[in-house]
C-alpha atoms as a PDB file:
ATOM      1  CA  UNK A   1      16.650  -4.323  -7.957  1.00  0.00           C
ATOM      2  CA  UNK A   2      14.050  -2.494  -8.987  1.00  0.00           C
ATOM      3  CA  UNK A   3      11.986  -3.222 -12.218  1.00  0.00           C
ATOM      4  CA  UNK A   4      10.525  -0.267 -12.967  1.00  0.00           C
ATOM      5  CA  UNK A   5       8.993   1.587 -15.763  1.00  0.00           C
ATOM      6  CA  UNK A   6       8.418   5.438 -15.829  1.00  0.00           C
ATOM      7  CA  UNK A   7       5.006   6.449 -15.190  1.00  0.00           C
ATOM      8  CA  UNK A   8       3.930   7.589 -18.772  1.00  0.00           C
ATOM      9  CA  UNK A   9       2.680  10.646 -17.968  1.00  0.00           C
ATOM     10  CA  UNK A  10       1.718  12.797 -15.011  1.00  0.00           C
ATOM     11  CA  UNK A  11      -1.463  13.187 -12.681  1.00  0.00           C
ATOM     12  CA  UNK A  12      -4.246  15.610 -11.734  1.00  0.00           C
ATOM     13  CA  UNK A  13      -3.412  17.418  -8.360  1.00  0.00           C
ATOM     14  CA  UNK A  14      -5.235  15.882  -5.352  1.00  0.00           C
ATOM     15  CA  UNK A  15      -8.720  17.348  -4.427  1.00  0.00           C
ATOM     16  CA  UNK A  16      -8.416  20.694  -2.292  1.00  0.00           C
ATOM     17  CA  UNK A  17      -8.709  19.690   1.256  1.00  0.00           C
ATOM     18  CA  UNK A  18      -7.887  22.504   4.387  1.00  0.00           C
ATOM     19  CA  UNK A  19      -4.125  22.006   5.177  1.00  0.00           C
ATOM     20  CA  UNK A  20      -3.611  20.992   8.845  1.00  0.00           C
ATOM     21  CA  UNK A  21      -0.464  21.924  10.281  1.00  0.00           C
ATOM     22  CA  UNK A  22       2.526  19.565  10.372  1.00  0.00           C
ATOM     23  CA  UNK A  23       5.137  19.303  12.725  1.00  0.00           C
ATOM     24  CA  UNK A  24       8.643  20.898  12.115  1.00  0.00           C
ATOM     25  CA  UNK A  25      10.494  18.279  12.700  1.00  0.00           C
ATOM     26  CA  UNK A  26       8.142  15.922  10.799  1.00  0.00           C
ATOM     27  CA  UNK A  27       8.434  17.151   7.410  1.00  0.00           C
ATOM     28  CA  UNK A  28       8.327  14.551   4.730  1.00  0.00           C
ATOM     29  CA  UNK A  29      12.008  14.274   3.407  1.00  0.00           C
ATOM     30  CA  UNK A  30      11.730  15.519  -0.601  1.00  0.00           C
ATOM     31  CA  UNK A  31       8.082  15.458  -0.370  1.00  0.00           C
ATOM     32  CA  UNK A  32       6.560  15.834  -3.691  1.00  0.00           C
ATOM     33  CA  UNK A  33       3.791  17.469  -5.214  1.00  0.00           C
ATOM     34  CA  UNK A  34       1.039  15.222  -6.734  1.00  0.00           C
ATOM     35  CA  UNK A  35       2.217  13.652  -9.765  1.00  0.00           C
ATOM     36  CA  UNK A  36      -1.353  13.613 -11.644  1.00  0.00           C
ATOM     37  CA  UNK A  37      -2.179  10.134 -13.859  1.00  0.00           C
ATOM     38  CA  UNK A  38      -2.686  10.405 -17.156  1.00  0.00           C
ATOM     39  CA  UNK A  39      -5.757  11.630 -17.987  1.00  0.00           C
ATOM     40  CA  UNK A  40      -8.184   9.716 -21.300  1.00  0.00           C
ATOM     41  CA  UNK A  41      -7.831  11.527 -24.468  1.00  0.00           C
ATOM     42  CA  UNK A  42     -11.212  12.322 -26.274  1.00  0.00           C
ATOM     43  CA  UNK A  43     -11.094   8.647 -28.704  1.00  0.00           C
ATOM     44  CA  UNK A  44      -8.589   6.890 -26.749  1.00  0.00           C
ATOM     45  CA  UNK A  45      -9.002   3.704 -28.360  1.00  0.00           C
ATOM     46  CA  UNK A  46      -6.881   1.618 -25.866  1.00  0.00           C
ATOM     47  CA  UNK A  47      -5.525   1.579 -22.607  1.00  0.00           C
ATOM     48  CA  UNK A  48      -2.864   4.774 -21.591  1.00  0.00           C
ATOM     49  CA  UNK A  49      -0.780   3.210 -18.548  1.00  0.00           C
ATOM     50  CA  UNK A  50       2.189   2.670 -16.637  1.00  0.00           C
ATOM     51  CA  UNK A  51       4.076   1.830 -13.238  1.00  0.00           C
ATOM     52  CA  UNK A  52       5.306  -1.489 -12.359  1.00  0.00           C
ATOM     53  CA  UNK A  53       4.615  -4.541 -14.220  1.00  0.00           C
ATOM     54  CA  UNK A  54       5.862  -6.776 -10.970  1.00  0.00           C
ATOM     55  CA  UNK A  55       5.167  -8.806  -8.013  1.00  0.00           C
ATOM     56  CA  UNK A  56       4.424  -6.328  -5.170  1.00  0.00           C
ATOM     57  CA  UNK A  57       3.700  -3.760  -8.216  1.00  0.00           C
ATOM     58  CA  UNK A  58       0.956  -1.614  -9.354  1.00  0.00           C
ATOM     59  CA  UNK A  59      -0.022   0.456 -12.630  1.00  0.00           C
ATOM     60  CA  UNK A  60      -2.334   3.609 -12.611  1.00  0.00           C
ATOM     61  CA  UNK A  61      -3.490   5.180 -16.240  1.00  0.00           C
ATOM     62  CA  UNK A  62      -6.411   5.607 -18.481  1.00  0.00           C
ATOM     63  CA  UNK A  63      -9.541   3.259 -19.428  1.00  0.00           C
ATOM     64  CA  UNK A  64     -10.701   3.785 -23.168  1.00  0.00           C
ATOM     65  CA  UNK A  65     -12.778   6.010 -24.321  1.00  0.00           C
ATOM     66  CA  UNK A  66     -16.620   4.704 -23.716  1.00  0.00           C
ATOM     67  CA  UNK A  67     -15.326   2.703 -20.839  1.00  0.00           C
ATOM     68  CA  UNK A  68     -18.700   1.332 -18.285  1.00  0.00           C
ATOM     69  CA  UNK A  69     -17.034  -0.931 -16.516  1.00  0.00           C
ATOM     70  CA  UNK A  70     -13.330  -2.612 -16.183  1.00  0.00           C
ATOM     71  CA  UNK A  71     -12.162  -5.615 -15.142  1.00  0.00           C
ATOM     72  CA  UNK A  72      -9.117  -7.770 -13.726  1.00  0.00           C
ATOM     73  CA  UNK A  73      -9.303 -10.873 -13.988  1.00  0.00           C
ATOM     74  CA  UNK A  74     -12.911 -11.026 -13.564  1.00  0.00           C
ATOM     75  CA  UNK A  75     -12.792  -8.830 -11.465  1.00  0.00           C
ATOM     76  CA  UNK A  76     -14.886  -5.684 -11.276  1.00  0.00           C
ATOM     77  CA  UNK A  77     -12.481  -2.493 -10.885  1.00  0.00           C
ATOM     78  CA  UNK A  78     -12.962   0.643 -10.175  1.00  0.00           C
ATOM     79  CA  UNK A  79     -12.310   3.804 -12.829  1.00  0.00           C
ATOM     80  CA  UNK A  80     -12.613   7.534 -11.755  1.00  0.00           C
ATOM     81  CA  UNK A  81     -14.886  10.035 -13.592  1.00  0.00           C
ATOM     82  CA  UNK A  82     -12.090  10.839 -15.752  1.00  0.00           C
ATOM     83  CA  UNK A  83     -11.600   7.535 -16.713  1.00  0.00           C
ATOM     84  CA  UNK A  84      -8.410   7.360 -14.484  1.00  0.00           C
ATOM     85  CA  UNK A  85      -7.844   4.093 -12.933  1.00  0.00           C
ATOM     86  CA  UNK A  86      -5.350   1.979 -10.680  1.00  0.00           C
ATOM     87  CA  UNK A  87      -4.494  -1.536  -9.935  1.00  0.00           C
ATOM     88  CA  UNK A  88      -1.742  -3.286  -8.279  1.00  0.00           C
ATOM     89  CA  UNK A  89      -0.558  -6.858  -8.227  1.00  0.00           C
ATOM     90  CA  UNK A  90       0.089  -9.005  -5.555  1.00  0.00           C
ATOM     91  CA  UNK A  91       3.543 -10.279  -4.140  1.00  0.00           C
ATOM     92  CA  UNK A  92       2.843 -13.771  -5.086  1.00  0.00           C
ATOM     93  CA  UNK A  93       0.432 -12.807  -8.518  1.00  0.00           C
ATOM     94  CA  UNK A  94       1.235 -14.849 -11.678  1.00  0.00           C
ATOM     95  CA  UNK A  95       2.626 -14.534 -14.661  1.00  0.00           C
ATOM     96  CA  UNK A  96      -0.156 -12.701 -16.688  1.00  0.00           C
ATOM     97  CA  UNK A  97      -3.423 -10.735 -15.610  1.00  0.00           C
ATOM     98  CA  UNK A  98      -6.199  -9.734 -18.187  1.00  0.00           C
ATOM     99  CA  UNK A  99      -7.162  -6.160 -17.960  1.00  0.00           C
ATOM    100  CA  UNK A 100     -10.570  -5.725 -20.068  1.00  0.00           C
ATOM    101  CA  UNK A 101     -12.816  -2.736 -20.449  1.00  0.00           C
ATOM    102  CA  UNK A 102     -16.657  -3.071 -21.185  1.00  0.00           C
ATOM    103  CA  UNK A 103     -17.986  -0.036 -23.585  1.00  0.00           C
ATOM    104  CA  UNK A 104     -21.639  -0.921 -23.431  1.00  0.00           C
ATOM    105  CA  UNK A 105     -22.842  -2.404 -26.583  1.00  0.00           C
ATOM    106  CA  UNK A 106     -19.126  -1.627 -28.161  1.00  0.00           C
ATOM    107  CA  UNK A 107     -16.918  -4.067 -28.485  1.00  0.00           C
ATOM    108  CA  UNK A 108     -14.662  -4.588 -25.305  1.00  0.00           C
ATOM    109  CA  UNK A 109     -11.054  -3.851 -25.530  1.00  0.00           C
ATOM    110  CA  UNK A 110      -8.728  -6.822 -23.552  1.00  0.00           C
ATOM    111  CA  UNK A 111      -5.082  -6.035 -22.430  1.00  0.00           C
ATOM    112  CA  UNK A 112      -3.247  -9.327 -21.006  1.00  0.00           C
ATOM    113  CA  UNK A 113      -0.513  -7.892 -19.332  1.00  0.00           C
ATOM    114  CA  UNK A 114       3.115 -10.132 -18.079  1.00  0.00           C
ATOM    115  CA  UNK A 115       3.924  -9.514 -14.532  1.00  0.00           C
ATOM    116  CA  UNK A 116       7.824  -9.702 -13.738  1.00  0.00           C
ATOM    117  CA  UNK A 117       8.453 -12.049 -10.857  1.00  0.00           C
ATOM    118  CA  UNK A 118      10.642 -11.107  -8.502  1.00  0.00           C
ATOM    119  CA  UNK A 119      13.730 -13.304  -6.950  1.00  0.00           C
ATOM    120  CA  UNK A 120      12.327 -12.979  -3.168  1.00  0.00           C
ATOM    121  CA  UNK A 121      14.985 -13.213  -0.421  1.00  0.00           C
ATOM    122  CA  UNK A 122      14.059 -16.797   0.743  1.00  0.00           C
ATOM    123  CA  UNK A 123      16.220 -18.235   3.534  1.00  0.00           C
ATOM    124  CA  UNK A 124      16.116 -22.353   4.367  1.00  0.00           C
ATOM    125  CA  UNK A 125      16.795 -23.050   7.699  1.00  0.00           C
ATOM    126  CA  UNK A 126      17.299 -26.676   8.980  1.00  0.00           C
ATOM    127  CA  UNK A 127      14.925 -26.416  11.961  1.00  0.00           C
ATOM    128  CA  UNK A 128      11.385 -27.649  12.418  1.00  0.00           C
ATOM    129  CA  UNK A 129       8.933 -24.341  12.900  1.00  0.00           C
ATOM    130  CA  UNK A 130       7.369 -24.107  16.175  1.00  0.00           C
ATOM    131  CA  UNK A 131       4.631 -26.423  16.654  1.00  0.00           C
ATOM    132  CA  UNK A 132       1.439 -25.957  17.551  1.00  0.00           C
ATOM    133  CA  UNK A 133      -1.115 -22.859  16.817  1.00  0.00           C
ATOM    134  CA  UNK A 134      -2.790 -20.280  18.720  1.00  0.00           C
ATOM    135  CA  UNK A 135      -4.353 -20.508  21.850  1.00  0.00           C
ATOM    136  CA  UNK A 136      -8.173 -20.243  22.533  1.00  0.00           C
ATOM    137  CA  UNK A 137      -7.127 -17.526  25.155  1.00  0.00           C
ATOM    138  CA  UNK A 138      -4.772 -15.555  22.554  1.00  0.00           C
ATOM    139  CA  UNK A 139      -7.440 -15.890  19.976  1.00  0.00           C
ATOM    140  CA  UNK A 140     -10.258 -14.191  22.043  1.00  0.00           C
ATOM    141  CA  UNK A 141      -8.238 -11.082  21.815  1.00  0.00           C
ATOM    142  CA  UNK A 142      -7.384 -11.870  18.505  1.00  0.00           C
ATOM    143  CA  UNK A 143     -10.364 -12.246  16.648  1.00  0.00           C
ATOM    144  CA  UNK A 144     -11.655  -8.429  17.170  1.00  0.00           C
ATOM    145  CA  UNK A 145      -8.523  -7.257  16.375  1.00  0.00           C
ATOM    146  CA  UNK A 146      -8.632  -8.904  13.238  1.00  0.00           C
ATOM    147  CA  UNK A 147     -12.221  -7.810  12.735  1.00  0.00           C
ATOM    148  CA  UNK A 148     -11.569  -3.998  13.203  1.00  0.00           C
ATOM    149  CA  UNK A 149      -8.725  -4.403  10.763  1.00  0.00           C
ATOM    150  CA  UNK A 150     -11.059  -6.043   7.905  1.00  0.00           C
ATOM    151  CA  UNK A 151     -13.679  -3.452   8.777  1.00  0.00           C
ATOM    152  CA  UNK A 152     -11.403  -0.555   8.255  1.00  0.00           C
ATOM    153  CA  UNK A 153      -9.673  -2.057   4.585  1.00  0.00           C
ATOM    154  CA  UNK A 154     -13.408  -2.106   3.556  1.00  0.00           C
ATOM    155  CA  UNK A 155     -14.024   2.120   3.956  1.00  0.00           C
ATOM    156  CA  UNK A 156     -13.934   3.411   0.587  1.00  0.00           C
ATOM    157  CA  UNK A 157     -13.171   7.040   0.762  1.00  0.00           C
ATOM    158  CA  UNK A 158     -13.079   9.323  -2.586  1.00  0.00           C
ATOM    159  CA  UNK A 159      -9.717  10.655  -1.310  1.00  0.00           C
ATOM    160  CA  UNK A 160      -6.983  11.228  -4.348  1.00  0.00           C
ATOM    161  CA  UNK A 161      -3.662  10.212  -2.971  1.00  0.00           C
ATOM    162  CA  UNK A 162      -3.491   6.791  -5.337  1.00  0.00           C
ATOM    163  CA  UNK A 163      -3.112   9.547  -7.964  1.00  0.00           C
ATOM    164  CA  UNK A 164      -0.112  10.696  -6.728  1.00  0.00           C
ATOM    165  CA  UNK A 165       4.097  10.080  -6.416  1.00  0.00           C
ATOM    166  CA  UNK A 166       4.352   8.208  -2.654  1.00  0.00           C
ATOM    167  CA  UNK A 167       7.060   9.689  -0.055  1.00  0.00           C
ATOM    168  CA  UNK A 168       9.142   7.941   2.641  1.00  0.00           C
ATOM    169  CA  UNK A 169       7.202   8.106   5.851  1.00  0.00           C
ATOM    170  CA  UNK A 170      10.308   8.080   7.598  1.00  0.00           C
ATOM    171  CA  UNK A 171      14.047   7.829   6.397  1.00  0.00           C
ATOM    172  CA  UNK A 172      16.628   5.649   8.198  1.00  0.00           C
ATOM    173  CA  UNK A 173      17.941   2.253   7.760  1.00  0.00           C
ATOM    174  CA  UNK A 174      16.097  -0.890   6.032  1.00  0.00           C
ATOM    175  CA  UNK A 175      15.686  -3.754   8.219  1.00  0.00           C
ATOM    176  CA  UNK A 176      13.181  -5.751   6.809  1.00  0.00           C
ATOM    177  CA  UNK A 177      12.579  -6.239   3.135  1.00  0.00           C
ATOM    178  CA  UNK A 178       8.945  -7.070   1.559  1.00  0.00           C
ATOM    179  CA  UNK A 179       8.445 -10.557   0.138  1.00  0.00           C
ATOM    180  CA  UNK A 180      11.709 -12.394   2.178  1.00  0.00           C
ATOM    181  CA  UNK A 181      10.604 -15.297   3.913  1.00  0.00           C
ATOM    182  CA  UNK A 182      11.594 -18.537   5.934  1.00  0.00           C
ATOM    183  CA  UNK A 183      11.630 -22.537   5.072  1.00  0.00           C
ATOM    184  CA  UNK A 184      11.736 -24.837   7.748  1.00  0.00           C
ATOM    185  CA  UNK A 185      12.334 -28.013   6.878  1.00  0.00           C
ATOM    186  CA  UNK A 186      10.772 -27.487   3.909  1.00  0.00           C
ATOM    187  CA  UNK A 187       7.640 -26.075   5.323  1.00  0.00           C
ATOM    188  CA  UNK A 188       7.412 -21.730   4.135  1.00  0.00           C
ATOM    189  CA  UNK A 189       6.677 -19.625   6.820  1.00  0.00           C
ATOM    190  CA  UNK A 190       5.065 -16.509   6.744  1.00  0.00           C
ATOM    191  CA  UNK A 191       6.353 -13.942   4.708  1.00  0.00           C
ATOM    192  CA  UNK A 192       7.633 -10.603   5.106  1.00  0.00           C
ATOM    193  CA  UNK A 193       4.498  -8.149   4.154  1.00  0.00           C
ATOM    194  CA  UNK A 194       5.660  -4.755   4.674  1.00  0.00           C
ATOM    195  CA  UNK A 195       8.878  -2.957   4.715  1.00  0.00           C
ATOM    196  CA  UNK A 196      10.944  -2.398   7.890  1.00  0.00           C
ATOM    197  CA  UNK A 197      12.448   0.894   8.613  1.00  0.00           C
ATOM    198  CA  UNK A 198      14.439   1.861  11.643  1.00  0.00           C
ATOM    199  CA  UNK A 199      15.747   5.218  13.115  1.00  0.00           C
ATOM    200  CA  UNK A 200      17.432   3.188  16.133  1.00  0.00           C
ATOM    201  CA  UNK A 201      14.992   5.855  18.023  1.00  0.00           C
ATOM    202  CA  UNK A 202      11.780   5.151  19.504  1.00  0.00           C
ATOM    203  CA  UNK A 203       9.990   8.136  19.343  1.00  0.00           C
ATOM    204  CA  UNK A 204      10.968   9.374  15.827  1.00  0.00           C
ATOM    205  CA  UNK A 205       8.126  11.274  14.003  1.00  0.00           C
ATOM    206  CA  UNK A 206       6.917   9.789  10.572  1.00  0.00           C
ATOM    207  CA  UNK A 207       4.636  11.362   7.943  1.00  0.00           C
ATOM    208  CA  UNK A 208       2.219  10.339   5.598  1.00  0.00           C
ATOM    209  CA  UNK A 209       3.096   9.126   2.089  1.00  0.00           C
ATOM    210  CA  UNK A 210       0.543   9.976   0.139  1.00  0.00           C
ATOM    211  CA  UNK A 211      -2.968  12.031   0.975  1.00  0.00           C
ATOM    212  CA  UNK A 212      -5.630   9.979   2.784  1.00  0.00           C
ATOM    213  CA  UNK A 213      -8.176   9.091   5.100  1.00  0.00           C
ATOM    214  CA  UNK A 214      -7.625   7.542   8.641  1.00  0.00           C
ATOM    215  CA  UNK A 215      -9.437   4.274   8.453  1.00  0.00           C
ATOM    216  CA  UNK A 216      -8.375   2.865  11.920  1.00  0.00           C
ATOM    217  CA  UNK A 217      -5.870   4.517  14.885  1.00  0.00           C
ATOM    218  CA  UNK A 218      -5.540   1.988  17.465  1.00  0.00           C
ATOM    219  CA  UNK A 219      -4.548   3.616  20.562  1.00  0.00           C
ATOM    220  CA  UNK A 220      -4.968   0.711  22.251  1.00  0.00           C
ATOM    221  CA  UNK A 221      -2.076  -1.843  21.274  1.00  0.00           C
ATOM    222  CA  UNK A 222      -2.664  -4.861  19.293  1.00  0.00           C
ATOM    223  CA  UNK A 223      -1.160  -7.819  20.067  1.00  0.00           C
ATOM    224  CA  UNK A 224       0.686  -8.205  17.192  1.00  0.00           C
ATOM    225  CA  UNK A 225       0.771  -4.733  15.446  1.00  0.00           C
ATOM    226  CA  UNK A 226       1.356  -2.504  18.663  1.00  0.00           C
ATOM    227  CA  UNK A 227      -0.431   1.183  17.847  1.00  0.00           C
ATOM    228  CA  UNK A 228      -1.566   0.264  14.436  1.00  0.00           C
ATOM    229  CA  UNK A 229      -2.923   3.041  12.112  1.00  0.00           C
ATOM    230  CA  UNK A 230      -4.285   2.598   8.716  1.00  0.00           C
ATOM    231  CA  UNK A 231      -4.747   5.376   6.174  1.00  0.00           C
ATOM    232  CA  UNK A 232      -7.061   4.667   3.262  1.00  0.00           C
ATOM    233  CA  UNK A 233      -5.622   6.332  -0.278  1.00  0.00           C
ATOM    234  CA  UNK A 234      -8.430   5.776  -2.263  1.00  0.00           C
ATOM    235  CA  UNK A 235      -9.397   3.516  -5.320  1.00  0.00           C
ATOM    236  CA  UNK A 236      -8.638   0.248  -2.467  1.00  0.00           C
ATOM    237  CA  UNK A 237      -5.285   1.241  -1.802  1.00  0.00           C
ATOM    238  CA  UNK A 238      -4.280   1.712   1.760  1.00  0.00           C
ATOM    239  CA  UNK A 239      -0.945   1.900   4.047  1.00  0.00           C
ATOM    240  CA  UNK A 240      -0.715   0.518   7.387  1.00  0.00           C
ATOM    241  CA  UNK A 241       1.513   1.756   9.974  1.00  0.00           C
ATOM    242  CA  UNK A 242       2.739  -0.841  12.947  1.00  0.00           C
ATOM    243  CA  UNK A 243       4.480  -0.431  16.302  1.00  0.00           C
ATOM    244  CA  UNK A 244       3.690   2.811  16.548  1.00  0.00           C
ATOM    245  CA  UNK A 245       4.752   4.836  19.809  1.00  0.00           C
ATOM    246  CA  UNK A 246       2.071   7.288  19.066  1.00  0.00           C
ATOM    247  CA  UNK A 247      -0.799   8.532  16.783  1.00  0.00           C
ATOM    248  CA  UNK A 248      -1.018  11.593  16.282  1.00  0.00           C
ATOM    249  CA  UNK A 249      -4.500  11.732  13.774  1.00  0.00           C
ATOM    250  CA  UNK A 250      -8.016   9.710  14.901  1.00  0.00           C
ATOM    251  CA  UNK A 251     -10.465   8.132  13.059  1.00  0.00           C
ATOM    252  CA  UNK A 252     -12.330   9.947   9.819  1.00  0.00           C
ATOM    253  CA  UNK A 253      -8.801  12.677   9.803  1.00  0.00           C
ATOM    254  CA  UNK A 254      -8.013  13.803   6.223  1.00  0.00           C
ATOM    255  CA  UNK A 255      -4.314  13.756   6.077  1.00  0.00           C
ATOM    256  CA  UNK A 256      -2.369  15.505   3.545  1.00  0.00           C
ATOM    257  CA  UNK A 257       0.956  13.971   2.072  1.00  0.00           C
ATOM    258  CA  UNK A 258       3.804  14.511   4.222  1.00  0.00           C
ATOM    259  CA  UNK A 259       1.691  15.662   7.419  1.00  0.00           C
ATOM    260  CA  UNK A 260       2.551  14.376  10.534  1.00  0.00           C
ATOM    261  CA  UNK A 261       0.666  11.410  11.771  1.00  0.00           C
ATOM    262  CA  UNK A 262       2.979   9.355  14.440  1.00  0.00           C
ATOM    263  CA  UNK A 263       6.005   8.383  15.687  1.00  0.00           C
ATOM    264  CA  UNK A 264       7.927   5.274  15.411  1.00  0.00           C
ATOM    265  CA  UNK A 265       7.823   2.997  18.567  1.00  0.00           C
ATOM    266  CA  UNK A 266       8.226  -0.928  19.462  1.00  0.00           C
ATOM    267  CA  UNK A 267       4.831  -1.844  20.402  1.00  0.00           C
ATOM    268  CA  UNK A 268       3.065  -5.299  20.166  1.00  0.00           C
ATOM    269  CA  UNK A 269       5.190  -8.069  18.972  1.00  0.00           C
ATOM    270  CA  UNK A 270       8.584  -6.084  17.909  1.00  0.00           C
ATOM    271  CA  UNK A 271      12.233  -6.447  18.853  1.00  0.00           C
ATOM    272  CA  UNK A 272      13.222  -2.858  18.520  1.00  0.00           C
ATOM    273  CA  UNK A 273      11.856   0.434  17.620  1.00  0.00           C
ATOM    274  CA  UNK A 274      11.055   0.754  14.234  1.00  0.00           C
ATOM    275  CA  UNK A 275       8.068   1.507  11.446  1.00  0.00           C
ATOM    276  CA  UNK A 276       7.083  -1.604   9.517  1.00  0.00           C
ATOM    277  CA  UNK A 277       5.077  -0.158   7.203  1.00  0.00           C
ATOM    278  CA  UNK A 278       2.686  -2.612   4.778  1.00  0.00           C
ATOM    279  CA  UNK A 279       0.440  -1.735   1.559  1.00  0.00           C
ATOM    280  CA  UNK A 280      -2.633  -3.163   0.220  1.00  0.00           C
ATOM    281  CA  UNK A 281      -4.660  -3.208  -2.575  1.00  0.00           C
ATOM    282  CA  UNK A 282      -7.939  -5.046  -1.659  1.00  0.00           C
ATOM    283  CA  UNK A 283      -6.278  -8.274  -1.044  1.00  0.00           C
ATOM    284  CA  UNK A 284      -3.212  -8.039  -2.970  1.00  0.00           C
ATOM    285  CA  UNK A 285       0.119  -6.965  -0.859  1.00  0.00           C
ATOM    286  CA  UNK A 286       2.100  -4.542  -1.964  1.00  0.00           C
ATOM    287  CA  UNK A 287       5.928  -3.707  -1.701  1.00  0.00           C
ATOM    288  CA  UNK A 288       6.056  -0.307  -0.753  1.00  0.00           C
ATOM    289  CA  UNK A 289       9.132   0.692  -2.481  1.00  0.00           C
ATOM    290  CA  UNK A 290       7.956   0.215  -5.681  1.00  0.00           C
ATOM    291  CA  UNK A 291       5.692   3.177  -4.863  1.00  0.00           C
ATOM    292  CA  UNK A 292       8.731   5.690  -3.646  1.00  0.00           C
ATOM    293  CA  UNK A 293      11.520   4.408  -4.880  1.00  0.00           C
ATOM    294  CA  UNK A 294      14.790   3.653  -3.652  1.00  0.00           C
ATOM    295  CA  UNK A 295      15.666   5.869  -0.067  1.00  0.00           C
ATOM    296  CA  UNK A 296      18.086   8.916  -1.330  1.00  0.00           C
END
C-alpha cells in the first residue's frame, strides 16, 4: 500500500528545451504535464513541502525565506534559485531525518521529519546462499563497469524533470517489487532495488518518465545490467533502465518526458524480457512507484 501524501501544491513547468520527435507507438501512457513544486513565498518563515514521508520516498517543496544553505542530516543539499528543493529517503533510512536551513547570520530553522517504514516483502528460505564470491576473471570486467556507472550518477545536469509528476516508462505486468528480499538461513541477500515490469515482449518500446539528461547508454551489454541507460533528472535524482534490447538516445541527449528512449529486452543477467527500472538519489534507493503511482 501506498503511504502517500498529496503534493501540497504544484510546480514550475520544466525549462524550454527543442522537442525531439517520439515514436507513435511509444507514447507515454497518460503522460502528464509538469506538475511545478511549490514555489517560496516572499517571508516564508518555514519549510512549504510534501510527497512521501517513507522508505523508498522522497519530498520536493520550498526552503525559507533567506535560505544559504540546507542540510540533511549533515548533509549539504542542494536548493534551486527559487528556493525549490528535493530530497528522497532511502529504502532502508530510519525513523527520523533532520532537515535544517542556514539563513546566514539568522537563526537556522530545523525540521525533524518521521519516515514511515515500510513492511518489505521478505521471504526466508531454508537453504544456505551460494558460497563463494566473484571471480578475479568476472571482476576484471566488472570493475569498469562499475566505474562508468559511478562516473555517470556523479553528472550534475541543471535539467528540471525532479520538478515534475513521473510517468510509467512502460505499462504491463509487475514482476518484481522494490525493497523484497531473500534470507537464507538467516543470512539477507540482496535486495530488490528497482521495480520489474514486463510486456511478455522483448522488443516493446518504453519512454522516459520524467525530462532528463542521458548520463550513460551502454550499447555494449553489461554483465549484469544488459543495455543499461541512465537518465539524470536533476537535483541527484536519476533513473536507470536495465536489460534493455535497444537505446534509442546516446550520451549528453536531452530527453523530454514521455519521449522514446528504448525498448524492453532480456540482456545481461535476466530470465525474460522485461524493464527493471531502479531510482536514485545520490546514494539513497528509491521505489519508483512512489513517484507515479499505482499502474491505471
Amino acid at each position: 500500500m501506498l503511504l502517500g501524501a498529496a503534493l501540497l501544491a504544484a510546480c514550475v513547468p520544466a525549462s524550454a528545451e527543442p522537442e525531439r520527435a517520439m515514436a507513435p507507438e511509444a507514447q507515454a501512457p497518460g503522460a502528464r504535464s509538469p506538475a511545478p513544486p511549490p514555489a517560496a513565498p516572499a517571508g516564508l518563515a518555514d519549510f512549504s513541502f510534501g510527497g512521501e514521508l517513507t522508505q523508498g520516498g522522497w519530498i520536493r517543496g520550498a526552503a525559507p525565506a533567506g535560505t544559504t544553505g540546507l542540510e540533511l542530516d549533515g548533509t549539504p543539499v542542494p536548493v534551486a534559485a527559487d528556493g525549490s528543493f528535493f530530497i528522497a529517503f532511502d529504502r532502508d533510512a530510519g525513523a527520523t531525518v533532520r532537515l535544517v536551513a542556514r539563513r546566514g547570520n539568522a537563526a537556522p530553522v530545523t525540521r525533524d521529519l518521521a519516515i514511515s517504514p515500510r513492511a518489505w516483502n521478505i521471504e526466508h528460505v531454508n537453504i544456505a546462499r551460494r558460497p563463494g564470491g566473484a571471480t578475479e576473471a568476472f571482476m576484471r570486467i566488472r570493475e569498469p563497469e562499475l566505474a562508468r556507472i559511478a562516473a555517470a550518477r556523479t553528472i550534475r545536469s541543471d535539467t528540471q524533470g525532479w520538478k515534475q509528476s513521473f510517468v510509467w516508462p512502460v505499462k504491463g505486468r509487475i514482476s518484481g517489487r522494490f525493497g523484497s528480499q531473500r534470507v537464507y538461513r538467516g543470512e539477507p541477500g540482496s535486495y530488490h532495488s528497482g521495480i520489474d515490469i514486463t510486456s511478455g515482449v522483448s522488443g516493446t518500446p518504453f519512454v522516459a518518465p520524467a525530462d532528463g539528461v542521458v548520463v550513460l547508454a551502454a550499447q555494449t551489454p553489461f554483465s549484469l545490467e544488459g543495455k543499461l541507460l541512465i537518465v539524470d533528472h536533476g537535483m541527484g535524482l536519476n533513473s536507470a533502465f536495465l536489460h534493455c534490447s535497444e537505446i534509442a538516445v546516446k550520451e549528453g541527449d536531452q530527453v523530454k518526458q514521455g519521449q522514446y528512449i528504448g525498448r524492453i529486452g532480456a540482456t545481461g543477467r535476466a530470465t525474460g524480457p522485461h524493464l527493471h527500472w531502479g531510482m536514485k538519489w545520490h546514494d539513497a534507493r528509491l521505489d519508483p512507484i512512489l513517484f507515479t503511482g499505482p499502474m491505471n
